[in-house]
C-alpha atoms as a PDB file:
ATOM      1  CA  UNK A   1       0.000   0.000   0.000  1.00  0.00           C
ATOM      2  CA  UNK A   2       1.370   3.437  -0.905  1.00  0.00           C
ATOM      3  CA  UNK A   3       2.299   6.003   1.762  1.00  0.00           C
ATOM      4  CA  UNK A   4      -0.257   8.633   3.285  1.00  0.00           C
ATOM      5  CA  UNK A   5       0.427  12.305   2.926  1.00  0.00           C
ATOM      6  CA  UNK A   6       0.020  11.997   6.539  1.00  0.00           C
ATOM      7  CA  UNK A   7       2.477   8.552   6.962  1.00  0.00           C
ATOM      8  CA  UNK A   8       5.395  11.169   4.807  1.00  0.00           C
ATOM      9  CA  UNK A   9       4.877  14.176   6.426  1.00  0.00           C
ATOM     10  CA  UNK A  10       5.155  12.537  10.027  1.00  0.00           C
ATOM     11  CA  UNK A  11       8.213  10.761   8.391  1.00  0.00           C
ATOM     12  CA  UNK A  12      10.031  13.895   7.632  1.00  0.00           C
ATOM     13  CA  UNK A  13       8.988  16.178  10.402  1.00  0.00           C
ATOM     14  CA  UNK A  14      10.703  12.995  12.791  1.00  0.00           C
ATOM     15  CA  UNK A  15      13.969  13.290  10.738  1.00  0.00           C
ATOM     16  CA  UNK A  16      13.345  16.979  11.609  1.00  0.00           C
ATOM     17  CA  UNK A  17      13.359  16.470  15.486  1.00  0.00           C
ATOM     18  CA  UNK A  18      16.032  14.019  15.105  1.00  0.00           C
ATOM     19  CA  UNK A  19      18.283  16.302  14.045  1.00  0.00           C
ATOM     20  CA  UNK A  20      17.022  19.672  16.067  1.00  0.00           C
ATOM     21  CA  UNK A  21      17.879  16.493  19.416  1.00  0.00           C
ATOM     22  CA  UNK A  22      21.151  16.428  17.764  1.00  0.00           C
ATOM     23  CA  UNK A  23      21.911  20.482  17.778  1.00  0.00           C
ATOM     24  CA  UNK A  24      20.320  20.958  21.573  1.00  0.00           C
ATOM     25  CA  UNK A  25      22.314  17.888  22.619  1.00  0.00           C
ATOM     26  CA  UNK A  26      25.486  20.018  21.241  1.00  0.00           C
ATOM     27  CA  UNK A  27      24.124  23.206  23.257  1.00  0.00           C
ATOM     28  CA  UNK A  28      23.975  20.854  25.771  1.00  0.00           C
ATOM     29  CA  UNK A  29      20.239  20.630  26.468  1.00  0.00           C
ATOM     30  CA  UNK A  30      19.528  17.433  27.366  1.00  0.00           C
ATOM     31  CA  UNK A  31      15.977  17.427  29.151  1.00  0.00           C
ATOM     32  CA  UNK A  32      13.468  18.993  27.368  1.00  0.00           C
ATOM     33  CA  UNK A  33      15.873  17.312  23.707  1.00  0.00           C
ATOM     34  CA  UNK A  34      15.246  14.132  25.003  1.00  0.00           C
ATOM     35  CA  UNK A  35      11.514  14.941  25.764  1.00  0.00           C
ATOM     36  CA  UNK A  36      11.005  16.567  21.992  1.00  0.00           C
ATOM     37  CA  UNK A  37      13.073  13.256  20.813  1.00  0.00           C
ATOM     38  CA  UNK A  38       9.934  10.979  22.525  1.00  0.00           C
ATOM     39  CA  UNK A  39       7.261  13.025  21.556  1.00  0.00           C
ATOM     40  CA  UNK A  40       8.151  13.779  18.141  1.00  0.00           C
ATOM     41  CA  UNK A  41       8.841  10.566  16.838  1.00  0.00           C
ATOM     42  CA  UNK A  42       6.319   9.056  18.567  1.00  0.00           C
ATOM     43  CA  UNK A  43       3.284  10.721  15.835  1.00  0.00           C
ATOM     44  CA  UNK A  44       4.773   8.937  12.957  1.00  0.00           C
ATOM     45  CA  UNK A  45       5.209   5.190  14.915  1.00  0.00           C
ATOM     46  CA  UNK A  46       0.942   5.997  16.294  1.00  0.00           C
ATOM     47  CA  UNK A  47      -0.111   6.742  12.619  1.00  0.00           C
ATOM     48  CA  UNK A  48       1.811   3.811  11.107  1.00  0.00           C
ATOM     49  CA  UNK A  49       0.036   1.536  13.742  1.00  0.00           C
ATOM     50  CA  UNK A  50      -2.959   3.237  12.792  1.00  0.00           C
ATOM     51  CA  UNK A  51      -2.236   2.192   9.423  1.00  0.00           C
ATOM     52  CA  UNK A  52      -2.277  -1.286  10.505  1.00  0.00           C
ATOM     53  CA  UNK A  53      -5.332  -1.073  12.683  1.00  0.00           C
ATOM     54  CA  UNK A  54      -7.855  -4.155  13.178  1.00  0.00           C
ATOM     55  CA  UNK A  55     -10.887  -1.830  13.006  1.00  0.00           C
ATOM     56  CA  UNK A  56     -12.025   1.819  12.252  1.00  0.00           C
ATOM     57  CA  UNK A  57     -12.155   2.298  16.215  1.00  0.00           C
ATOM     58  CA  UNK A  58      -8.523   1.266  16.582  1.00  0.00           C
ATOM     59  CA  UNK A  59      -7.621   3.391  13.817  1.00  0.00           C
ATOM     60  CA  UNK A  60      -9.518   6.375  15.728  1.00  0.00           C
ATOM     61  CA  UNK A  61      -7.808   5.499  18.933  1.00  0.00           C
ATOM     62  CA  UNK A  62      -4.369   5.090  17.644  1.00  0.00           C
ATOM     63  CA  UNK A  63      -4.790   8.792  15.160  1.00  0.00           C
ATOM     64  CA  UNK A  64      -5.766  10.754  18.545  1.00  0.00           C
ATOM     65  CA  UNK A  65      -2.469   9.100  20.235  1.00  0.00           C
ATOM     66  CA  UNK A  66      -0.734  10.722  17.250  1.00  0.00           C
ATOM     67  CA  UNK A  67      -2.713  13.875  17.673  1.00  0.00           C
ATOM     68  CA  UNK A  68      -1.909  13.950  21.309  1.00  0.00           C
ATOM     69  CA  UNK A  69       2.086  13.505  20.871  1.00  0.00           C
ATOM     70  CA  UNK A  70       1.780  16.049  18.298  1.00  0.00           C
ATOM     71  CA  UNK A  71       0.171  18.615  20.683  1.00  0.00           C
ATOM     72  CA  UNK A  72       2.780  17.657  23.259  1.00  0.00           C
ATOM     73  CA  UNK A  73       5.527  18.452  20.996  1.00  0.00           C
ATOM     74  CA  UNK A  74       4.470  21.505  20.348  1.00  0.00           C
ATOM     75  CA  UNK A  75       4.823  22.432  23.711  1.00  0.00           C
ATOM     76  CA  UNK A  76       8.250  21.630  23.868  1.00  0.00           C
ATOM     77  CA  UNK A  77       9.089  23.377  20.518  1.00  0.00           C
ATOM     78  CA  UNK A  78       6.990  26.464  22.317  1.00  0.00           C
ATOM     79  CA  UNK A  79       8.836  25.995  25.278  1.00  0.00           C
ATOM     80  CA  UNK A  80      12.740  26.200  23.888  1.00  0.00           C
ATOM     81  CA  UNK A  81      11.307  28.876  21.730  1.00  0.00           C
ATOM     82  CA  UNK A  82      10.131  31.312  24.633  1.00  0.00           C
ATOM     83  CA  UNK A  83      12.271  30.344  27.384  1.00  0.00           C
ATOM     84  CA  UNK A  84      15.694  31.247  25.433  1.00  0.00           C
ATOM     85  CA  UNK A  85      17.661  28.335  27.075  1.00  0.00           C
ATOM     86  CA  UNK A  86      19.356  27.413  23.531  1.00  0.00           C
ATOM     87  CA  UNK A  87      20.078  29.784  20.615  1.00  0.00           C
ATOM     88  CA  UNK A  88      17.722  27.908  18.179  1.00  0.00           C
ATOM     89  CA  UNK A  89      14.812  29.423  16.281  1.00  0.00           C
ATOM     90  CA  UNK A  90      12.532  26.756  16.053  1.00  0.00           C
ATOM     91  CA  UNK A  91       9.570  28.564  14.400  1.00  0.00           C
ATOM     92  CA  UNK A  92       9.394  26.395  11.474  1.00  0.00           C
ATOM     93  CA  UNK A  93       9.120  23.346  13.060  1.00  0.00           C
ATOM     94  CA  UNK A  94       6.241  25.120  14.993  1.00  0.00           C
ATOM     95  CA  UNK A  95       4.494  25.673  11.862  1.00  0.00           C
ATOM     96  CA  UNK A  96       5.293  22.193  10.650  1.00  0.00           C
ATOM     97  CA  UNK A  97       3.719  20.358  13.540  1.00  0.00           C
ATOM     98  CA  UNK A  98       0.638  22.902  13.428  1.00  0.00           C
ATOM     99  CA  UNK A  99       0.064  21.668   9.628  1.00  0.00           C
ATOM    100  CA  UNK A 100       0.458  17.398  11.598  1.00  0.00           C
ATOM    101  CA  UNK A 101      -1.909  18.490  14.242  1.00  0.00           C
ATOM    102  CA  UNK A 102      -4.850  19.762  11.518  1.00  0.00           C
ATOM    103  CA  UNK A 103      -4.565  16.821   9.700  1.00  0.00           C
ATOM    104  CA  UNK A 104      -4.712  14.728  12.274  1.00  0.00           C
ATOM    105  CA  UNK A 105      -7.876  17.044  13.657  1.00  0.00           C
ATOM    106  CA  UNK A 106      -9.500  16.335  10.413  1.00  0.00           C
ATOM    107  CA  UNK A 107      -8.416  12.566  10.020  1.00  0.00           C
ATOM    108  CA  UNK A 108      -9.936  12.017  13.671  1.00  0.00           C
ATOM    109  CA  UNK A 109     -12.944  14.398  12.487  1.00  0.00           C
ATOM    110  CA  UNK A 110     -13.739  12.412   9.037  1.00  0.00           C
ATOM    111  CA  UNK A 111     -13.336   8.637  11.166  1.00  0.00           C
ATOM    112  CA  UNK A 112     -15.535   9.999  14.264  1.00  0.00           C
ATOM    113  CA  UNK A 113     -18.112  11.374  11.506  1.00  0.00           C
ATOM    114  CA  UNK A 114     -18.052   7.355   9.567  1.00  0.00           C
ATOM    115  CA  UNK A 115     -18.352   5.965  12.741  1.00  0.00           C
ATOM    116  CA  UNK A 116     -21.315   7.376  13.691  1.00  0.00           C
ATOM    117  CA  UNK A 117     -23.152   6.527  10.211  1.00  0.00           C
END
């Protein structure tokens, strides 16, 4: 089966965090890298479980995982951003994960709205 836009996306924006862990780890931020590291990867391994899911529900359940990780790393890209603890401008990987999390809002949307027919 071919790749998602979603599945390719998630792909790239984890290559992404896996190299903004490798610059903070330089600056020698390690908490809030290794928390960014977790969280970021972590939406593209929920949607390709998703992917594989036994049902529509499981789909739906594993998508708002994805959604919820995405959220989360947002508020560690938010936090490094504001709190000026590394010289990185992280503002495009901001807007990247904003694009992830409305997807994901209107994957979760579209399955919840099937669901209920």
């Amino acid at each position: 089966m071919a790749e998602s836009i979603i599945q390719s996306k998630n792909f790239q924006f984890a290559l992404i965090i896996i190299d903004l862990y490798r610059e903070l780890q330089q600056q020698r931020e390690y908490v809030i890298s290794s928390q960014l590291l977790r969280s970021g990867t972590s939406i593209g391994a929920n949607i390709e479980e998703a992917s594989g899911g036994q049902s529509k529900k499981d789909f739906l359940a594993k998508m708002y995982i994805a959604y919820k990780e995405a959220k989360e790393t947002k508020y560690w890209l938010r936090l490094l951003q504001h709190s000026h603890i590394v010289n990185i401008d992280v503002t495009q990987e901001i807007n990247y994960v904003d694009e992830i999390i409305r997807i994901l809002s209107s994957i979760i949307k579209t399955t919840k709205q099937s669901l209920n027919q």
